[in-house]
Protein backbone atom coordinates (compact mmCIF):
# COMPACT_ATOMS: atom_id res chain seq x y z
CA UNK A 1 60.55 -34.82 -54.28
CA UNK A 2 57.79 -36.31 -52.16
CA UNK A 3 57.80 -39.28 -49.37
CA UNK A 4 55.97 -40.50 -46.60
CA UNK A 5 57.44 -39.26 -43.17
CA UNK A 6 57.17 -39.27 -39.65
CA UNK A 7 54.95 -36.48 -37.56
CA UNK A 8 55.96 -35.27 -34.34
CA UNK A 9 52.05 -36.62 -33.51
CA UNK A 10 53.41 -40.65 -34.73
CA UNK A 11 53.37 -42.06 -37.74
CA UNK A 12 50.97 -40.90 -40.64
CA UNK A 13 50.72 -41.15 -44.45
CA UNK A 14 51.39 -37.98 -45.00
CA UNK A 15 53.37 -36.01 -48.21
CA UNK A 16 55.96 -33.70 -47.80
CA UNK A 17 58.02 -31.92 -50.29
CA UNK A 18 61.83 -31.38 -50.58
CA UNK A 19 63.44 -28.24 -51.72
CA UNK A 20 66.94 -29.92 -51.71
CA UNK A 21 69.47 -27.54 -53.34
CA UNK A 22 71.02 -23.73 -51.75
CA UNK A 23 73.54 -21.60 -53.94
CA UNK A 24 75.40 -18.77 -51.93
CA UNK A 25 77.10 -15.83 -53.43
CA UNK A 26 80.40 -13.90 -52.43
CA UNK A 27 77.53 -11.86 -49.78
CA UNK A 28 76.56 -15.08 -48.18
CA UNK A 29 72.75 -14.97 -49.93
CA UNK A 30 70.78 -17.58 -50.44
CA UNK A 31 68.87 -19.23 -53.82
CA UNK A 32 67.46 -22.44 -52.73
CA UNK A 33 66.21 -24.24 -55.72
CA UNK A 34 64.99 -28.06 -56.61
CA UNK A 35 67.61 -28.11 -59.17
CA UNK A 36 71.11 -29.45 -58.90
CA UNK A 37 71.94 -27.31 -62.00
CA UNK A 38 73.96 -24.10 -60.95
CA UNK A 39 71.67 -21.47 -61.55
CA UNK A 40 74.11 -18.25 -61.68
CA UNK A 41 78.16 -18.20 -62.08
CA UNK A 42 78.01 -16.01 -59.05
CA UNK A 43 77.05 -18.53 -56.63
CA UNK A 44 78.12 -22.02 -55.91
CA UNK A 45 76.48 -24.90 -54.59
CA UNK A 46 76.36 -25.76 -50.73
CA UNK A 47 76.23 -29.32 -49.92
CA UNK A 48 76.32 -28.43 -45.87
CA UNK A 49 72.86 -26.90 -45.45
CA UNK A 50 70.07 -29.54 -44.79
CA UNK A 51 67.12 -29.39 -46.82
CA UNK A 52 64.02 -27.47 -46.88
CA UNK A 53 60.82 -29.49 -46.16
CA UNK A 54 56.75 -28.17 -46.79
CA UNK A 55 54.08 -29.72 -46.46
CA UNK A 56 51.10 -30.47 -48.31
CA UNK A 57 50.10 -26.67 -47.45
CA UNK A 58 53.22 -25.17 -48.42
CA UNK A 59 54.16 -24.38 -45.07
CA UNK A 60 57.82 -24.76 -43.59
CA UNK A 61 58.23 -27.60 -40.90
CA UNK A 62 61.20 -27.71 -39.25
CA UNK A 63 62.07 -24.89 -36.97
CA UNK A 64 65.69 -25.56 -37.39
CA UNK A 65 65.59 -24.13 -41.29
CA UNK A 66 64.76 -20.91 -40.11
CA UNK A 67 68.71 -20.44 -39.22
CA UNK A 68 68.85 -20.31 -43.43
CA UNK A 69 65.63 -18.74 -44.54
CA UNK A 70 66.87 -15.47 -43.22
CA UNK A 71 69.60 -15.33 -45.73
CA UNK A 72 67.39 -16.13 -48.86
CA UNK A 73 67.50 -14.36 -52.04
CA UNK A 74 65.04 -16.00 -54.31
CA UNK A 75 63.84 -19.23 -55.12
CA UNK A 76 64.32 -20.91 -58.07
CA UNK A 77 61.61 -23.71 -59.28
CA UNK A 78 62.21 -26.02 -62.20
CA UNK A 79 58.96 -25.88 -64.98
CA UNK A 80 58.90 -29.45 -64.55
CA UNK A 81 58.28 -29.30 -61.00
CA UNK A 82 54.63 -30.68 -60.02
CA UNK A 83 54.28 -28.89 -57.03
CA UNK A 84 55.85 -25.29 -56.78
CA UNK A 85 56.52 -22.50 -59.25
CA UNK A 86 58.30 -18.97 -58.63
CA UNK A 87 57.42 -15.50 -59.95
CA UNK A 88 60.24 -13.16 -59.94
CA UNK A 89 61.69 -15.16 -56.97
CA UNK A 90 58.78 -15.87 -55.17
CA UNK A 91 57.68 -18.73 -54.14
CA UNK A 92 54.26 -20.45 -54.87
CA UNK A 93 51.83 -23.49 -55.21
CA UNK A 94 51.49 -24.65 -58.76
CA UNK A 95 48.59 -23.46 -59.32
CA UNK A 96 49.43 -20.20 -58.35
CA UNK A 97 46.38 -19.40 -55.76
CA UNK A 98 48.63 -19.79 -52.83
CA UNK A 99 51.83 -17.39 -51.87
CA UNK A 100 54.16 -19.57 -49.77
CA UNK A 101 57.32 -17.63 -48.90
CA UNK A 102 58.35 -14.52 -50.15
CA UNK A 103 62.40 -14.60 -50.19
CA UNK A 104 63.61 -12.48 -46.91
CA UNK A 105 66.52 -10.56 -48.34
CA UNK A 106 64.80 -10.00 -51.54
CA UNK A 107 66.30 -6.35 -52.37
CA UNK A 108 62.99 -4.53 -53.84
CA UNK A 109 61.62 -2.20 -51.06
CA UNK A 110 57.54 -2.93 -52.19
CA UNK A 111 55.93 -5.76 -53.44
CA UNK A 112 52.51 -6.06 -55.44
CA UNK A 113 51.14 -9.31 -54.69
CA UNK A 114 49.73 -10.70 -58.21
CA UNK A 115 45.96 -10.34 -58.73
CA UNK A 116 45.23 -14.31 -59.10
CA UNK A 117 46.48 -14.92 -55.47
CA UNK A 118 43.58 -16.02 -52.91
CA UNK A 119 45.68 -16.84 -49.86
CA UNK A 120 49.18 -16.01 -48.34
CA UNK A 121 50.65 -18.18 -45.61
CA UNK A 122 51.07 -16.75 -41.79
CA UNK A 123 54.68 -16.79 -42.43
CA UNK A 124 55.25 -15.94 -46.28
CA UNK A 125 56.38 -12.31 -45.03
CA UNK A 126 58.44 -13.12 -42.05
CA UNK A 127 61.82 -11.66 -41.70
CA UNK A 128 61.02 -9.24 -45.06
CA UNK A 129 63.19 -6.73 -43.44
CA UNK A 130 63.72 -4.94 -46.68
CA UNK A 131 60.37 -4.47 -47.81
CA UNK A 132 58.67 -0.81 -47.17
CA UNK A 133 55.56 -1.15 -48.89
CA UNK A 134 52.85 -4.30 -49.86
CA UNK A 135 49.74 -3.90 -52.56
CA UNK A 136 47.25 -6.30 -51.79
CA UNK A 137 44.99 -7.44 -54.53
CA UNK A 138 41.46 -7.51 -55.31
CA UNK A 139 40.80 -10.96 -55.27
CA UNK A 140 42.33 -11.43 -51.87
CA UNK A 141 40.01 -11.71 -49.20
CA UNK A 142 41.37 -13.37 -46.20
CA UNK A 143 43.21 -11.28 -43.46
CA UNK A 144 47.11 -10.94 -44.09
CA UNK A 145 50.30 -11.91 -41.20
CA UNK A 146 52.53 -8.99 -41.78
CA UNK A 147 54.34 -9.10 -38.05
CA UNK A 148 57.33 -10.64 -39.49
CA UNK A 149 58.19 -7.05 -42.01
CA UNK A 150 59.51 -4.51 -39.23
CA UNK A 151 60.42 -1.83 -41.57
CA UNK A 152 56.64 -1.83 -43.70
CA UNK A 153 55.34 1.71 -43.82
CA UNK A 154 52.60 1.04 -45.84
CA UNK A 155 49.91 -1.74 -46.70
CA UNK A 156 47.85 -0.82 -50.07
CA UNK A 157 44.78 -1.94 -51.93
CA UNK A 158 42.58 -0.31 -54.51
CA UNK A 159 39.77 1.67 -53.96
CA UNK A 160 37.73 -1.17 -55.58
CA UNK A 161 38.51 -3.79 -53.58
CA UNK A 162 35.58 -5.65 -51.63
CA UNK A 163 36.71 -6.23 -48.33
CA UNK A 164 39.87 -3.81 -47.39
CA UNK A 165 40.28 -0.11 -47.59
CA UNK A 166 43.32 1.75 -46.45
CA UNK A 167 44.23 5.64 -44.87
CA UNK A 168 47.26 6.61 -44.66
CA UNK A 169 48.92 3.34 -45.72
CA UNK A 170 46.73 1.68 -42.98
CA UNK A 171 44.72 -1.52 -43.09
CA UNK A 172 40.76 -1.26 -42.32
CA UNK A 173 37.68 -3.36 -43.29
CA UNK A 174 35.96 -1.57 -46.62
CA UNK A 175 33.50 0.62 -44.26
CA UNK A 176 36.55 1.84 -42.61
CA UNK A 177 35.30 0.95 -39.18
CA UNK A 178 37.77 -1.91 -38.03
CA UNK A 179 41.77 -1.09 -38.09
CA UNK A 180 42.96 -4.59 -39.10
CA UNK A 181 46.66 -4.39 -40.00
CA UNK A 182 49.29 -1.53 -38.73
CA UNK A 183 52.38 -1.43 -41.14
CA UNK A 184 55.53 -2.28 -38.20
CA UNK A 185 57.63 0.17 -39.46
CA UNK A 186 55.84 3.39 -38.44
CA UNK A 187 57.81 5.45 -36.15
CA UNK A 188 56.65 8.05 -33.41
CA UNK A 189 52.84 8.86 -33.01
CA UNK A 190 49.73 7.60 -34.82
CA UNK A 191 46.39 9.06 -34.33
CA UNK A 192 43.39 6.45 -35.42
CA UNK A 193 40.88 8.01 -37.66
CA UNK A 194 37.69 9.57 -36.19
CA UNK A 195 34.82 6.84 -36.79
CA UNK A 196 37.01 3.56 -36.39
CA UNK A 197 35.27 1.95 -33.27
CA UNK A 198 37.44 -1.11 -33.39
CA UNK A 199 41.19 -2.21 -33.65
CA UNK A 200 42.25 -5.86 -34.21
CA UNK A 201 45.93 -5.07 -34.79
CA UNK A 202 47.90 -1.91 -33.95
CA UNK A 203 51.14 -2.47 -33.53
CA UNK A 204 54.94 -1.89 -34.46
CA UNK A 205 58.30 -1.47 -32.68
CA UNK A 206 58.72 2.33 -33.17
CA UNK A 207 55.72 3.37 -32.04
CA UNK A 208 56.29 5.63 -29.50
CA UNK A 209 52.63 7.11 -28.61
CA UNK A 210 48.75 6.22 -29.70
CA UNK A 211 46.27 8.72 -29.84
CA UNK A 212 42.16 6.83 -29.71
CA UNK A 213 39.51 8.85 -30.64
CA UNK A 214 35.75 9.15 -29.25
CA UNK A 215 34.69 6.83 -31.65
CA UNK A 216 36.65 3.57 -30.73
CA UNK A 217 34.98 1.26 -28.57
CA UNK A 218 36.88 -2.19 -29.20
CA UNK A 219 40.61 -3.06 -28.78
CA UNK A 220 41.64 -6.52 -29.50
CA UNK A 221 45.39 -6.11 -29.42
CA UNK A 222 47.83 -3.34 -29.39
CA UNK A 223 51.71 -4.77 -29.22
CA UNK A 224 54.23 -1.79 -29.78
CA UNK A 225 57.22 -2.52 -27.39
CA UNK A 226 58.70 1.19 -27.13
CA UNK A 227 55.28 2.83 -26.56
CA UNK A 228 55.23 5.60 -23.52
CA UNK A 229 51.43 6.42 -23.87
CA UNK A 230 48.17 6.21 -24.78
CA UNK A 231 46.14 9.70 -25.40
CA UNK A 232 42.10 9.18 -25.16
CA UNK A 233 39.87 11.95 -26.51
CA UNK A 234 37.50 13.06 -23.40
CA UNK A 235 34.48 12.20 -24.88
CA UNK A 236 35.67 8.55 -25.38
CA UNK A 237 32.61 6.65 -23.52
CA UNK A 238 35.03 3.28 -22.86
CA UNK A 239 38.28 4.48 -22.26
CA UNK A 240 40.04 6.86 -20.83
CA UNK A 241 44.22 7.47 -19.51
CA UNK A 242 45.90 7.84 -16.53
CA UNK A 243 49.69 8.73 -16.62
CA UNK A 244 49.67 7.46 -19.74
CA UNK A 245 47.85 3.96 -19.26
CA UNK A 246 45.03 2.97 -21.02
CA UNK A 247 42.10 2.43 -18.67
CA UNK A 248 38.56 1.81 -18.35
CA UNK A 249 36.33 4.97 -18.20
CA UNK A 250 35.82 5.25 -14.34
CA UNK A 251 39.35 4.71 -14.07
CA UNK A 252 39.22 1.62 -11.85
CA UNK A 253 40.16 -0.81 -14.68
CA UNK A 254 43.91 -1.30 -16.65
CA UNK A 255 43.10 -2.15 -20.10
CA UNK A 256 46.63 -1.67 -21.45
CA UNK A 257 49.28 -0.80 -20.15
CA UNK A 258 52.32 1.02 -22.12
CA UNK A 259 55.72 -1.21 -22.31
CA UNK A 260 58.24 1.93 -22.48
CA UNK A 261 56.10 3.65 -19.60
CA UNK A 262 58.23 5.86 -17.11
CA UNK A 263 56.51 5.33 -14.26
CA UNK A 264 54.77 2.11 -13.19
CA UNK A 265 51.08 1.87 -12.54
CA UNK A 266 49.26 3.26 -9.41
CA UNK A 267 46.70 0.43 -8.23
CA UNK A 268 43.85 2.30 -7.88
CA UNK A 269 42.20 1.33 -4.48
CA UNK A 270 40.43 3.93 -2.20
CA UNK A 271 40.11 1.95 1.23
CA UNK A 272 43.22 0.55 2.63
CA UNK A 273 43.46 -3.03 1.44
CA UNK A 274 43.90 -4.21 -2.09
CA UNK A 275 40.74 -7.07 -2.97
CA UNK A 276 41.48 -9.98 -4.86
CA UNK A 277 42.15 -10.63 -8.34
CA UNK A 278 42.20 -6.60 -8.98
CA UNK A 279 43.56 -6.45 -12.11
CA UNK A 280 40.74 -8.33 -13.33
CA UNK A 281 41.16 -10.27 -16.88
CA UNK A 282 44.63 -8.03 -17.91
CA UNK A 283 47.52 -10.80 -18.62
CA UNK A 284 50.24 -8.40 -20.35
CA UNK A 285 53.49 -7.60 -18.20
CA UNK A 286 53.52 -4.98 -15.37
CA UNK A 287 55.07 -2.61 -13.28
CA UNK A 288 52.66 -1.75 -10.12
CA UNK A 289 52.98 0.57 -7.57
CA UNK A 290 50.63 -0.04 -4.43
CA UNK A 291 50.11 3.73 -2.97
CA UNK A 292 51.49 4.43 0.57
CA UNK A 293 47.64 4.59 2.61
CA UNK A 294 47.48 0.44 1.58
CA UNK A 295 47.53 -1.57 4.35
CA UNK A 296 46.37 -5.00 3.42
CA UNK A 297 46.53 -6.80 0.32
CA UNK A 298 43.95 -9.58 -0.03
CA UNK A 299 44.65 -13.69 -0.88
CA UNK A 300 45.27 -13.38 -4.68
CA UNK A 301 44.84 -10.49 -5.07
CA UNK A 302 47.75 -10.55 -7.83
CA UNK A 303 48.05 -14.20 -8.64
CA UNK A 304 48.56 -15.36 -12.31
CA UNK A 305 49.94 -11.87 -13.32
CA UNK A 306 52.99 -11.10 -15.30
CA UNK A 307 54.40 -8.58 -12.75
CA UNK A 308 57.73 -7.27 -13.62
CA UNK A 309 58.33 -4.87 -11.09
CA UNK A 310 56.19 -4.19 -7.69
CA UNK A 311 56.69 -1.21 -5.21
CA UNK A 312 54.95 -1.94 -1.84
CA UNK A 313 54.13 1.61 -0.33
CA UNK A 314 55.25 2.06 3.37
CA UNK A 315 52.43 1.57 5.49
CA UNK A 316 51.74 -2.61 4.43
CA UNK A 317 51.08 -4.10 7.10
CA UNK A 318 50.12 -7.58 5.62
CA UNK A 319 49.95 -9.69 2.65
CA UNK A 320 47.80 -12.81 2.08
CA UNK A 321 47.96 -15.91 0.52
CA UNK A 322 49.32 -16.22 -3.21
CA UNK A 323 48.75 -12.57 -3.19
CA UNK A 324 52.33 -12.51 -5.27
CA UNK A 325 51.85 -15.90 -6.63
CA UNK A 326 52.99 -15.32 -10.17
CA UNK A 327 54.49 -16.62 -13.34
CA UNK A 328 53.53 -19.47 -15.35
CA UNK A 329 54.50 -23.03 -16.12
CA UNK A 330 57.05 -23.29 -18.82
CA UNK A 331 57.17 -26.58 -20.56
CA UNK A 332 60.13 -27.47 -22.68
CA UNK A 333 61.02 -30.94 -24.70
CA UNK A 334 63.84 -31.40 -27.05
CA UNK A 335 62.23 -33.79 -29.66
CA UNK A 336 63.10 -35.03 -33.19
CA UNK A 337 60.33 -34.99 -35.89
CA UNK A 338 58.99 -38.61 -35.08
CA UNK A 339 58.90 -38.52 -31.46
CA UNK A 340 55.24 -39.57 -29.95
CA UNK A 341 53.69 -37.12 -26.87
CA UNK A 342 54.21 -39.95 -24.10
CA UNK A 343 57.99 -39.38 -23.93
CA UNK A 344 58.38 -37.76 -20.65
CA UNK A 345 59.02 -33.99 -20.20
CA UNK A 346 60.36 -31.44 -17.26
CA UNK A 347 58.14 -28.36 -16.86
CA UNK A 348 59.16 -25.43 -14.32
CA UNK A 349 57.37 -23.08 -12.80
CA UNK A 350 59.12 -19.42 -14.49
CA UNK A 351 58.05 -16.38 -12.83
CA UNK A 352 58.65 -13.20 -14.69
CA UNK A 353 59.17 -11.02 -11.28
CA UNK A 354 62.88 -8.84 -11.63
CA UNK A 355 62.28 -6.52 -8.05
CA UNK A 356 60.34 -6.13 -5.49
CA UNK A 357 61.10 -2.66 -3.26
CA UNK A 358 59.37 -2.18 0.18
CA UNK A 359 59.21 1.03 1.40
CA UNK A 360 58.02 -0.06 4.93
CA UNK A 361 60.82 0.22 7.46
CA UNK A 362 59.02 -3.02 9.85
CA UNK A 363 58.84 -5.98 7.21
CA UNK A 364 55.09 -6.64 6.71
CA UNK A 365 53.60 -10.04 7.41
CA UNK A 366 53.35 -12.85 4.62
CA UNK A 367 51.15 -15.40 4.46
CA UNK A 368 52.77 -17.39 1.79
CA UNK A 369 52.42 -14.29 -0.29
CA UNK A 370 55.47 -14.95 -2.88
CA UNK A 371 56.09 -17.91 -5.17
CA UNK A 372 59.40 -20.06 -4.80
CA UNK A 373 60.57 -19.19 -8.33
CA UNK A 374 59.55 -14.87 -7.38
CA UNK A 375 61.98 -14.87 -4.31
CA UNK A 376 64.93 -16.97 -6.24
CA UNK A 377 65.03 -14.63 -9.24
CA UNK A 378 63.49 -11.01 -8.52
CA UNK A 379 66.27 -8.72 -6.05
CA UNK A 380 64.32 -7.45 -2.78
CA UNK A 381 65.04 -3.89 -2.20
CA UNK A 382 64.74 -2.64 1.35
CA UNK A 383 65.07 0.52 3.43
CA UNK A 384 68.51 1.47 4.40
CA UNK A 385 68.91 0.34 8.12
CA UNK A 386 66.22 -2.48 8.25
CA UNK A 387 68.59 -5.32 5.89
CA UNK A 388 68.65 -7.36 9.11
CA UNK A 389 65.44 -6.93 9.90
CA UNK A 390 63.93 -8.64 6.46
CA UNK A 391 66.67 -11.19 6.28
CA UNK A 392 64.82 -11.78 9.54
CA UNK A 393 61.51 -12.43 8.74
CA UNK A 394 59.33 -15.05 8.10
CA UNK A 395 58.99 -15.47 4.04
CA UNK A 396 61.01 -12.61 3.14
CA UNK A 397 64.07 -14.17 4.22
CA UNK A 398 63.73 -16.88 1.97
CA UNK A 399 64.58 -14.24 -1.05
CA UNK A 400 68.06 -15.06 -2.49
CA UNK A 401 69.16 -11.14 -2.94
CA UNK A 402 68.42 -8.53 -0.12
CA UNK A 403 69.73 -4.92 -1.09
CA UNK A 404 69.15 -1.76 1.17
CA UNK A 405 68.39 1.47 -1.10
């Protein structure tokens, strides 16, 4: 079912497609379908869910479906229909170049994408939970989204295919040079391959440690939550690790820094004050310790970064201008699909900042050193018998929660 529609940019001429009809079963599963016809005496029609809508890409536009596509099954496309088809409950464009969604709590663990596919949408895997293993076909060129299947141990292709090769049910380019794709669900500790000397995507939620070898020399992105460590061969020219933390070879620069780290990271300054902006380009969250022979830390010298967690070693004696400034402007509108831009919005200023513990028994001097938002969220931490002394001074009074430890 097609019509013309609103966009949340104003009013265009553009198509979208209905898939108007959900069956549920005794287990709550999904089929949606663009059939009214009941399509299995196990399930019965819902008339309380509110339709599925794609558009002229097959992509899914309204956020608030997602609450259902979780729960989905299979779909179920009519022959007749001039715009979608299914294969074994999987949805696709007619002409069958294009997978669109792959049903979420489809129960097969692996899933051999057919050989006439060309292109997958970002999202066709998302929420896949059950699915353990993916074959990619020859034909299929283009670089897969697999960050919505958390329990994938394995991406596959053949060994004739022209752009991918895989080891050890990992994704590379074909001269096995370039990790692209890290299967989510691999658990523990994962050593890249001599000879790769670039990774685009490593990643997954049980990953617990990453080993690099001499030969890498590029890291776009690495996102595993629960890792504790990186491990760097010696002879690595680029990197190298300190407690754990991936760093640049002299040791001066964090490159990345491990979420589920037990200790947080030692700015590594040799004089007595901290310069500005030294953490450089990094823009992931952060746990910093600044080492007891710091004295000063510079204007900005931490502005813009997501700190979680700071510990101010106990000789600081002063701290400069926006040197704490943190956090990030956080937009938010509630609109409906055919609201213009020029409606007005609110946007506050979030800073991620959870504690801040000073060792120094005299409060050092600020210089309008933390933002507004840092000192109404983060809890100050202070040294037993100097409460009254902070709650005292100028700046770090102004933090809502003062705790002696």
């Amino acid at each position: 079912m097609k019509e013309k529609i609103h966009s949340y940019q104003g009013v265009i001429n553009e198509e979208i497609s209905y898939l108007l009809y959900y069956y549920k079963n005794q287990l709550g599963e999904l089929i949606l379908s663009d059939s009214d016809t009941l399509v299995n005496d196990a399930y019965l029609k819902c008339d309380d869910i509110p339709p599925i809508e794609l558009d002229d890409f097959g992509a899914f536009i309204r956020f608030s479906q997602f609450r259902n596509m979780e729960s989905i099954k299979c779909f179920y496309i009519s022959e007749s229909n001039l715009h979608y088809c299914t294969i074994e409950g999987v949805l696709f464009d007619k002409t069958r170049n294009k997978l669109l969604k792959y049903p979420p709590k489809k129960e097969t663990t692996s899933y051999i994408i057919p050989d006439f596919v060309s292109s997958i949408n970002d999202d066709a895997f998302d929420g896949c939970l059950n699915l353990k293993s993916i074959f990619l076909p020859d034909k299929f060129k283009f670089w897969i989204q697999l960050g919505g299947c958390e329990n994938l141990l394995q991406i596959l292709v053949s060994d004739t295919h022209p752009t991918y090769s895989t080891i050890d049910g990992v994704l590379f380019d074909k001269r096995k040079t370039m990790l692209i794709r890290f299967p989510r669900g691999r658990e523990g500790n994962y050593t890249i391959p001599e000879g790769i000397v670039s990774i685009y995507d490593l990643g997954g939620d049980k990953l617990t440690s990453i080993t690099i070898p001499e030969s890498v020399t590029s890291i776009r992105d690495i996102y595993a939550p629960n890792l504790e460590q990186f491990i760097v061969s010696p002879s690595n020219s680029k990197y190298s690790t300190v407690d754990g933390f991936l760093v640049s070879k002299d040791e001066q620069q964090l490159i990345l820094y491990p979420k589920a780290a037990k200790k947080p990271y030692t700015i590594p300054e040799t004089n007595n004050t901290i310069q500005r902006h030294v953490l450089g380009h990094y823009n992931g969250y952060l746990s910093i310790l600044i080492p007891n022979h710091i004295e000063y830390i510079d204007e900005e010298a931490f502005q813009g970064q997501h700190l979680i967690s700071i510990t101010l070693g106990r000789n600081i004696k002063r701290i400069k201008y926006h040197a704490f400034h943190l956090g990030y402007w956080n937009c938010l509108r509630n609109r409906p699909v055919n609201l213009d831009w020029k409606l007005p919005y609110s946007c506050k200023f979030k800073s991620p900042l959870k504690e801040v513990h000073c060792r120094a028994s005299i409060p050092p001097l600020l210089v309008e050193a933390f933002d507004k938002s840092s000192k109404e969220r983060a809890i100050l931490y202070v040294p037993k018998g100097s409460l009254q002394a902070y709650k005292n001074a100028i700046e770090w009074c102004e933090f809502a929660t003062i705790i002696e430890e």
